[in-house]
PDB file of N, CA and C in Angstrom:
ATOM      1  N   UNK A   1     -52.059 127.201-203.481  1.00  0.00           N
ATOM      2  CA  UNK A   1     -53.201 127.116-204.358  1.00  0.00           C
ATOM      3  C   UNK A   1     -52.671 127.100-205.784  1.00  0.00           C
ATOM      4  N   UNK A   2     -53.207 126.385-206.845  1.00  0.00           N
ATOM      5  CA  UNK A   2     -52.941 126.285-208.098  1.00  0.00           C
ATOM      6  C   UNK A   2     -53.942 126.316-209.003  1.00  0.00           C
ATOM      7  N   UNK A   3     -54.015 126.762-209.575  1.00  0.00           N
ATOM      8  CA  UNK A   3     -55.045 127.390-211.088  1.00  0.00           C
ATOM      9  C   UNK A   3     -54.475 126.450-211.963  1.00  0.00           C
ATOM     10  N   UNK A   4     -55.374 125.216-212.782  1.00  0.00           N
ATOM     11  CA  UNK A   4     -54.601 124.626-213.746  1.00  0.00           C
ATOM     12  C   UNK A   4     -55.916 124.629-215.008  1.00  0.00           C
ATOM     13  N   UNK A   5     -55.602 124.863-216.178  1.00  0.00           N
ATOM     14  CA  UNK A   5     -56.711 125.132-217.115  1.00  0.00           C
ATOM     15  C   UNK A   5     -56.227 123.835-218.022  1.00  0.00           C
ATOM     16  N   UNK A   6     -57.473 123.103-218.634  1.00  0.00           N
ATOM     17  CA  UNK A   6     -57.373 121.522-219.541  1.00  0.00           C
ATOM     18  C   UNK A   6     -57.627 122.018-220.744  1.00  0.00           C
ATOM     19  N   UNK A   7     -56.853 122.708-221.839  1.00  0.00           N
ATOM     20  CA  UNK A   7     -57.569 122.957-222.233  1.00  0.00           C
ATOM     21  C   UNK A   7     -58.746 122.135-223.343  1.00  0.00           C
ATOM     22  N   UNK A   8     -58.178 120.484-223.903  1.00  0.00           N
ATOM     23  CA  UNK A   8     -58.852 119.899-224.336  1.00  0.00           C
ATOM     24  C   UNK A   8     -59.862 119.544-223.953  1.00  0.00           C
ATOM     25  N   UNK A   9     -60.368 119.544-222.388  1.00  0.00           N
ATOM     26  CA  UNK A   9     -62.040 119.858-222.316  1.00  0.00           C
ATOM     27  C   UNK A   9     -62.414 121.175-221.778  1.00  0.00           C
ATOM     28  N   UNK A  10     -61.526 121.883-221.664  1.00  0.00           N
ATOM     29  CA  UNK A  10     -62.033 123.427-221.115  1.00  0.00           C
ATOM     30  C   UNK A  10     -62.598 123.285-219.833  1.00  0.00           C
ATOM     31  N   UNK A  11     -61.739 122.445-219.192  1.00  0.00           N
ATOM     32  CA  UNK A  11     -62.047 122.710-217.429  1.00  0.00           C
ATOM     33  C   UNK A  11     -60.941 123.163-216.415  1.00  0.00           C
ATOM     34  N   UNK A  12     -61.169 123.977-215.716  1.00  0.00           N
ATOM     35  CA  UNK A  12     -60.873 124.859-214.913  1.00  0.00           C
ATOM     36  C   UNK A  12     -60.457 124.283-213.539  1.00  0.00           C
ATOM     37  N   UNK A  13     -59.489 123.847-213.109  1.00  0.00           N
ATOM     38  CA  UNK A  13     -59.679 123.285-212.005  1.00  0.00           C
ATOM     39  C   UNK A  13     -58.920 124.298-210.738  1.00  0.00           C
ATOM     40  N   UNK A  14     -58.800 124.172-209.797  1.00  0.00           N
ATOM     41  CA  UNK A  14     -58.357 124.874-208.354  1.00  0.00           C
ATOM     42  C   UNK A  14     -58.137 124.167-207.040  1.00  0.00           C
ATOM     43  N   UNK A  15     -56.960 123.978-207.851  1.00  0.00           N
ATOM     44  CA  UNK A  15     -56.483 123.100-206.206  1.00  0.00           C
ATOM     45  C   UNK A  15     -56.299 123.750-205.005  1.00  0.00           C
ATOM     46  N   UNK A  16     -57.210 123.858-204.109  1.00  0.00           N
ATOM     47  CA  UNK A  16     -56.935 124.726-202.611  1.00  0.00           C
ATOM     48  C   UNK A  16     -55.835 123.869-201.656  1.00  0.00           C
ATOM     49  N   UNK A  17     -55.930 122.517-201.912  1.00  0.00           N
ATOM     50  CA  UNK A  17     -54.801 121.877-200.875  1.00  0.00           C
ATOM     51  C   UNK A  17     -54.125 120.484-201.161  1.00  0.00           C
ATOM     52  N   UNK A  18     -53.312 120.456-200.740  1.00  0.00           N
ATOM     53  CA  UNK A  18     -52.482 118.884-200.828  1.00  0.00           C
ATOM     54  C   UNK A  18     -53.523 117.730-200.451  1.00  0.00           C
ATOM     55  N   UNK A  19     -53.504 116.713-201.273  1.00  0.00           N
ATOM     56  CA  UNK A  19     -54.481 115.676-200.713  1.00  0.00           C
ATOM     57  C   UNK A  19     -55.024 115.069-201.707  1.00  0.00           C
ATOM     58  N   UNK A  20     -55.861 113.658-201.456  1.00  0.00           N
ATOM     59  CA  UNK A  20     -56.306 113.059-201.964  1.00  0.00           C
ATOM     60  C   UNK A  20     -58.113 113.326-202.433  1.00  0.00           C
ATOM     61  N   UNK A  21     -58.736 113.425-203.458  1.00  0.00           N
ATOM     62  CA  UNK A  21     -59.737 113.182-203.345  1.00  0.00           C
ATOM     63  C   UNK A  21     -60.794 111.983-202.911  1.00  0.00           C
ATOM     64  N   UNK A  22     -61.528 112.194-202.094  1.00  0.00           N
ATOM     65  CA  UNK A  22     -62.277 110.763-201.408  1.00  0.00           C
ATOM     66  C   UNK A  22     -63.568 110.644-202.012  1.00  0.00           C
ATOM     67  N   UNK A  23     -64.191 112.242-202.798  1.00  0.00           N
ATOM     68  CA  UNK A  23     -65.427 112.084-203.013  1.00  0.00           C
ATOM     69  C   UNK A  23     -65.347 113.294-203.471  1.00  0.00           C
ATOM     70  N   UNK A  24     -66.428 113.624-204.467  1.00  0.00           N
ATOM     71  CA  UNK A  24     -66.840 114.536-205.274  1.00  0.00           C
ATOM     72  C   UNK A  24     -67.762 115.299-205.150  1.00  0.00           C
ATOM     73  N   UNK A  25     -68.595 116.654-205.141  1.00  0.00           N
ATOM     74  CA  UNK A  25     -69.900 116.605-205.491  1.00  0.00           C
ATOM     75  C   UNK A  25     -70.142 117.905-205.963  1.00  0.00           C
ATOM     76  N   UNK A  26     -71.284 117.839-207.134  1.00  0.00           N
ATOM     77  CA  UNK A  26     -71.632 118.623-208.129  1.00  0.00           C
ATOM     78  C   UNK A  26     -72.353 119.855-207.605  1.00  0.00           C
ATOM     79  N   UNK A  27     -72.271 120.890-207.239  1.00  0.00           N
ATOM     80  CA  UNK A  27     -72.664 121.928-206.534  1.00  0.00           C
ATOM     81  C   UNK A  27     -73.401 122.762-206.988  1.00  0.00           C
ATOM     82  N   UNK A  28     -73.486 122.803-208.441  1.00  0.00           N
ATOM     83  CA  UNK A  28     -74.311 123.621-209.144  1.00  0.00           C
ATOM     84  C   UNK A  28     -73.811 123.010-210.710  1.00  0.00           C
ATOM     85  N   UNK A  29     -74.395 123.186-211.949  1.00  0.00           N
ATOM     86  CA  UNK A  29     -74.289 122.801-212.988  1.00  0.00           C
ATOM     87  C   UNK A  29     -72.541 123.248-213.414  1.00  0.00           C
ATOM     88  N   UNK A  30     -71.969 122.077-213.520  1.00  0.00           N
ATOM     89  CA  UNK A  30     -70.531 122.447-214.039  1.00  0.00           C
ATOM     90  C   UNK A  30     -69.289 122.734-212.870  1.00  0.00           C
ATOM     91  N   UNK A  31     -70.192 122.922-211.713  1.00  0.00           N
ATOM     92  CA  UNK A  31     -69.153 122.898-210.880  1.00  0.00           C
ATOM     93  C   UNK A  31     -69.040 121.921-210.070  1.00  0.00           C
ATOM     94  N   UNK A  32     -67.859 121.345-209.405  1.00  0.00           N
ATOM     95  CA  UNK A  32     -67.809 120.300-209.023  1.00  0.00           C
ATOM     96  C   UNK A  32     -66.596 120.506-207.458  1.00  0.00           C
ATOM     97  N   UNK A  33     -67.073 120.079-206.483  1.00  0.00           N
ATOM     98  CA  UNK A  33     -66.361 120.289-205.271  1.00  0.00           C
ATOM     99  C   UNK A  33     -65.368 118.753-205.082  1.00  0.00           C
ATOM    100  N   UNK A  34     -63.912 119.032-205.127  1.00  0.00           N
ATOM    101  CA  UNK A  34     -63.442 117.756-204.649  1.00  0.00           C
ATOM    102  C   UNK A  34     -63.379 117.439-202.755  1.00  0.00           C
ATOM    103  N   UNK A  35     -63.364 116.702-202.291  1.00  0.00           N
ATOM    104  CA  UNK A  35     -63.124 116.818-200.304  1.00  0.00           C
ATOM    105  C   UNK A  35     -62.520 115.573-200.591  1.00  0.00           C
ATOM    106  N   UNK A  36     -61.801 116.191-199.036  1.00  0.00           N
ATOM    107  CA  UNK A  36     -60.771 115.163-198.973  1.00  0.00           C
ATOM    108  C   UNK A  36     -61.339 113.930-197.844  1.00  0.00           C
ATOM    109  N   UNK A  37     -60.655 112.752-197.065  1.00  0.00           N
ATOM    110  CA  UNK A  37     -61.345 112.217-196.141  1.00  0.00           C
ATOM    111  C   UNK A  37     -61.454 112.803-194.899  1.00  0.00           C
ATOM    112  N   UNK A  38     -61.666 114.369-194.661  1.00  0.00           N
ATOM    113  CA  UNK A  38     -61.631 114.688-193.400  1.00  0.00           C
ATOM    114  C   UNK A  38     -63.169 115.595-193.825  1.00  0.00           C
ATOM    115  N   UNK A  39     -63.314 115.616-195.084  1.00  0.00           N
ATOM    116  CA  UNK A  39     -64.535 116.135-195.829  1.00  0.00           C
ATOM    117  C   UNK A  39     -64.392 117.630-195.416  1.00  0.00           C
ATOM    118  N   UNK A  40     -62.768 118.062-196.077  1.00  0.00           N
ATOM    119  CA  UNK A  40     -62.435 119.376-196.409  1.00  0.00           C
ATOM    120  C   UNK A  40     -62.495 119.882-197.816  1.00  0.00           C
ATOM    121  N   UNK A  41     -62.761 120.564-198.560  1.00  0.00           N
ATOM    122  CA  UNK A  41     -62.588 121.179-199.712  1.00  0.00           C
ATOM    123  C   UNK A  41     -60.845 121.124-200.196  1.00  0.00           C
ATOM    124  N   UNK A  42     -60.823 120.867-201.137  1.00  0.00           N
ATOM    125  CA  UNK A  42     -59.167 120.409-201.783  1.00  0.00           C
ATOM    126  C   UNK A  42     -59.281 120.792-203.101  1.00  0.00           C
ATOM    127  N   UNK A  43     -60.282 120.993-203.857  1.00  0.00           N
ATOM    128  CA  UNK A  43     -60.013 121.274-204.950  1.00  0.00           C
ATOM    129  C   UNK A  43     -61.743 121.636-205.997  1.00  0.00           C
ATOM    130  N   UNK A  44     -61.521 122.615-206.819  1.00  0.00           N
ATOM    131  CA  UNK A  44     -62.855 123.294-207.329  1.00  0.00           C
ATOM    132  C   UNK A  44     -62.907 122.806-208.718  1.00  0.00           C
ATOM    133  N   UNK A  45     -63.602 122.185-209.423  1.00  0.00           N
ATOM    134  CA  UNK A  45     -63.784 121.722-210.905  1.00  0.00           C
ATOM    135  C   UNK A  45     -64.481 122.272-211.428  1.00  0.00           C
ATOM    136  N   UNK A  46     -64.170 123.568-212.685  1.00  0.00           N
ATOM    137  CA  UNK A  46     -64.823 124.812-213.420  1.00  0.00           C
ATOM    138  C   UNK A  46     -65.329 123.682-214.720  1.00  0.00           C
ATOM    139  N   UNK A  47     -66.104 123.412-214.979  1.00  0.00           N
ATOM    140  CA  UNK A  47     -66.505 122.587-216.402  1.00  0.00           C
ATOM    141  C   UNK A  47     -66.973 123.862-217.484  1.00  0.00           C
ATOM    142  N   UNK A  48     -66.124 123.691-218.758  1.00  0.00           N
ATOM    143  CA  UNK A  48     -66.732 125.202-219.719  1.00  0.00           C
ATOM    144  C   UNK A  48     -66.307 125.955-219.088  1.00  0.00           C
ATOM    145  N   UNK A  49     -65.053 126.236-218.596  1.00  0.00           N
ATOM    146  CA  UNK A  49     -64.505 127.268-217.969  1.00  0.00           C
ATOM    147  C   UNK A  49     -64.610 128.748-218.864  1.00  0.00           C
ATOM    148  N   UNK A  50     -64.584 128.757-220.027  1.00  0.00           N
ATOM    149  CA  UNK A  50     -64.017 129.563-221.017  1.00  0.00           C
ATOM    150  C   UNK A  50     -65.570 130.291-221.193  1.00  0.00           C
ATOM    151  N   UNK A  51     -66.759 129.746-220.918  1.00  0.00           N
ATOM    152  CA  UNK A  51     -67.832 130.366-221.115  1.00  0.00           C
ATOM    153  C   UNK A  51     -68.134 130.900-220.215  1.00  0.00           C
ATOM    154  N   UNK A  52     -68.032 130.717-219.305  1.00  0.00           N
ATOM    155  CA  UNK A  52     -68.074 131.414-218.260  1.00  0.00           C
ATOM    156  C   UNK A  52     -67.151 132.824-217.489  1.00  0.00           C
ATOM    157  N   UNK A  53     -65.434 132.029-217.086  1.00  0.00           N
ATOM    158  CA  UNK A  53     -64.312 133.026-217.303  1.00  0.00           C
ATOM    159  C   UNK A  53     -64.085 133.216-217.921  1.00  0.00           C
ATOM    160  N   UNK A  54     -63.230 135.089-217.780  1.00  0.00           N
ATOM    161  CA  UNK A  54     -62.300 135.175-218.575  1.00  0.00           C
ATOM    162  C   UNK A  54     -60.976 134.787-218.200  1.00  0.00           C
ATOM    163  N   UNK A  55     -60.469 133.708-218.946  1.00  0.00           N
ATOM    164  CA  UNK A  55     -59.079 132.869-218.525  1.00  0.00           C
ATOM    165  C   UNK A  55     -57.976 133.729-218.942  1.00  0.00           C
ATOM    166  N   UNK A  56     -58.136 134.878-219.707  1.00  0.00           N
ATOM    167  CA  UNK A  56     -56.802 135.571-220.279  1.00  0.00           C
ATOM    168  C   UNK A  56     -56.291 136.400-219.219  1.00  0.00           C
ATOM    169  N   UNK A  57     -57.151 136.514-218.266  1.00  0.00           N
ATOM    170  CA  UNK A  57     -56.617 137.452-216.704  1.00  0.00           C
ATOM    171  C   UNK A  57     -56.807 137.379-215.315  1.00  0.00           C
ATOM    172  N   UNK A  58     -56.196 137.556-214.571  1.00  0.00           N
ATOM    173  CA  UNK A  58     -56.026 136.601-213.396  1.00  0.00           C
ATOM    174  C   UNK A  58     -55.500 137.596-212.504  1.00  0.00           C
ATOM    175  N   UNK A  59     -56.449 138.230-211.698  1.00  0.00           N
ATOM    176  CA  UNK A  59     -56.011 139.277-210.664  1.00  0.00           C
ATOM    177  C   UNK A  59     -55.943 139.088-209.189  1.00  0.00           C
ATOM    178  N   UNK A  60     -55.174 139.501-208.211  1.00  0.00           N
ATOM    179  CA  UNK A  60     -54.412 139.135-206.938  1.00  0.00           C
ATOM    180  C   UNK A  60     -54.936 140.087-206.266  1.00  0.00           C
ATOM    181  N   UNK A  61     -55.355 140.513-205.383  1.00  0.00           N
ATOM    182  CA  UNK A  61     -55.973 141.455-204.407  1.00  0.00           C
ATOM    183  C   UNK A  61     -55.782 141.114-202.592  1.00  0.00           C
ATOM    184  N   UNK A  62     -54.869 141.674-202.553  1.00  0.00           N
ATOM    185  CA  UNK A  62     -54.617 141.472-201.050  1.00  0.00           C
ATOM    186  C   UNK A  62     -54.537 140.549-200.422  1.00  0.00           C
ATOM    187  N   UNK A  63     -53.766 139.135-201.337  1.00  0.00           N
ATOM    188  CA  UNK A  63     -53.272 137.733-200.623  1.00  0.00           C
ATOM    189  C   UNK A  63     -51.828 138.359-200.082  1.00  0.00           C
ATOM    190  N   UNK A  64     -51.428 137.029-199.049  1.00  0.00           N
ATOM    191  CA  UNK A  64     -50.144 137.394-198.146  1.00  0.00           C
ATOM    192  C   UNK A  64     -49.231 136.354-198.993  1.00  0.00           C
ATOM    193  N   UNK A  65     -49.069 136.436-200.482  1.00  0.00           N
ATOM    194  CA  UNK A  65     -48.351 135.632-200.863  1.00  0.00           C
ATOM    195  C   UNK A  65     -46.394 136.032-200.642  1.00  0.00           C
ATOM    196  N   UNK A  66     -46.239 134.417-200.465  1.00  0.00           N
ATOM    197  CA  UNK A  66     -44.550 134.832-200.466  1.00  0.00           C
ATOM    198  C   UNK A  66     -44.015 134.157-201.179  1.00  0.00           C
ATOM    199  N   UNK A  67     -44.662 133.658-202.718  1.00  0.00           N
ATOM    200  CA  UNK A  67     -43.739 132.679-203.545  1.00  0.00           C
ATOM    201  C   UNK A  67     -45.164 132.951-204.519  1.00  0.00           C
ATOM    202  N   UNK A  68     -44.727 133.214-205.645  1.00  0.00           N
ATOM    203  CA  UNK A  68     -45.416 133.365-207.215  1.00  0.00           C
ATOM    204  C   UNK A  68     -44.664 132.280-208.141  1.00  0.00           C
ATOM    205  N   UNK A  69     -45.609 131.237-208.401  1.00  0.00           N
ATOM    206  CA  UNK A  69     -44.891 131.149-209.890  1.00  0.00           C
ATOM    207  C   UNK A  69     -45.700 130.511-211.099  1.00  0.00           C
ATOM    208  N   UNK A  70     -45.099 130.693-212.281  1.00  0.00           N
ATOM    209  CA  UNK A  70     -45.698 131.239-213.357  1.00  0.00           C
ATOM    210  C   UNK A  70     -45.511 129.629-214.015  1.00  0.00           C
ATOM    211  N   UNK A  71     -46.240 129.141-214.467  1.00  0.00           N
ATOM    212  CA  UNK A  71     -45.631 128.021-215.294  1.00  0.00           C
ATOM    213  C   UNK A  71     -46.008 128.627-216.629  1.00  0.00           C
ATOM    214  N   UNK A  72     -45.258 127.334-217.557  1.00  0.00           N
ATOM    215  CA  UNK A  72     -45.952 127.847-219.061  1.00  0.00           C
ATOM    216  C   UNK A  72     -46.674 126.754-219.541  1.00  0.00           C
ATOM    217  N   UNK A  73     -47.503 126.742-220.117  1.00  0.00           N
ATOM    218  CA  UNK A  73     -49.023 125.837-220.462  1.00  0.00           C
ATOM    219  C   UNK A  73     -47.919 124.615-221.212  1.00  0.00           C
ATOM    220  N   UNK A  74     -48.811 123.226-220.748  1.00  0.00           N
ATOM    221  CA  UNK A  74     -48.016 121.740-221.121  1.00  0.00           C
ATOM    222  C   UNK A  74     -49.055 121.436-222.302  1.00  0.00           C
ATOM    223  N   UNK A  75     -50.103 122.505-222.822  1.00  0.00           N
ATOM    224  CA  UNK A  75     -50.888 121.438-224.050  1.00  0.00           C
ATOM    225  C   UNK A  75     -50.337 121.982-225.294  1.00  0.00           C
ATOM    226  N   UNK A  76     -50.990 121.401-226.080  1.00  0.00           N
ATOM    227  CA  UNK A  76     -50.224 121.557-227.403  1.00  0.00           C
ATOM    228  C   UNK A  76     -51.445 122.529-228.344  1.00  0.00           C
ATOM    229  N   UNK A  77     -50.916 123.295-228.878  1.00  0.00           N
ATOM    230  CA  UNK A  77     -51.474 124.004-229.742  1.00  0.00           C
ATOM    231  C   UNK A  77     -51.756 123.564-231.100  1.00  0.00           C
ATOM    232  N   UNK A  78     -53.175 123.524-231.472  1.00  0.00           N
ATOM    233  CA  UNK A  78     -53.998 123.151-232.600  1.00  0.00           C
ATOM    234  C   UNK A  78     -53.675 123.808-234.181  1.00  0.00           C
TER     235      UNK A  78
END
């Protein structure tokens, strides 16, 4: 799973799995479900992420993770 934040439009995205998107759909205002062609969930689209979350913290609660890693943000600062 990957957490990736845009921040030039302030969307939030969540990739749950490897794959292609086949189709989209808007689930509630701002959120957006990607599926793949087996019409699995692959990925979550936060629109206005920042009004909603708080993006400065990011807490883990009882996943079976066995690999963490940290990137450092690719946008450029204003």
């Amino acid at each position: 799973m990957v957490f990736q934040y845009y921040r030039d439009n302030d969307m939030l995205y969540i990739k749950l799995a490897e794959g292609t998107s086949t189709e989209s759909e808007e689930v509630a205002p701002g959120i957006v479900l990607d599926f793949n062609e087996h019409n699995q969930v692959i990925g979550v689209e936060i629109e206005d992420a920042s009004k909603f979350i708080d993006l400065s913290r990011l807490e883990l609660k009882a996943l079976p993770i066995t690999s963490l890693t940290l990137s450092e943000p690719t946008y450029v600062q204003k």
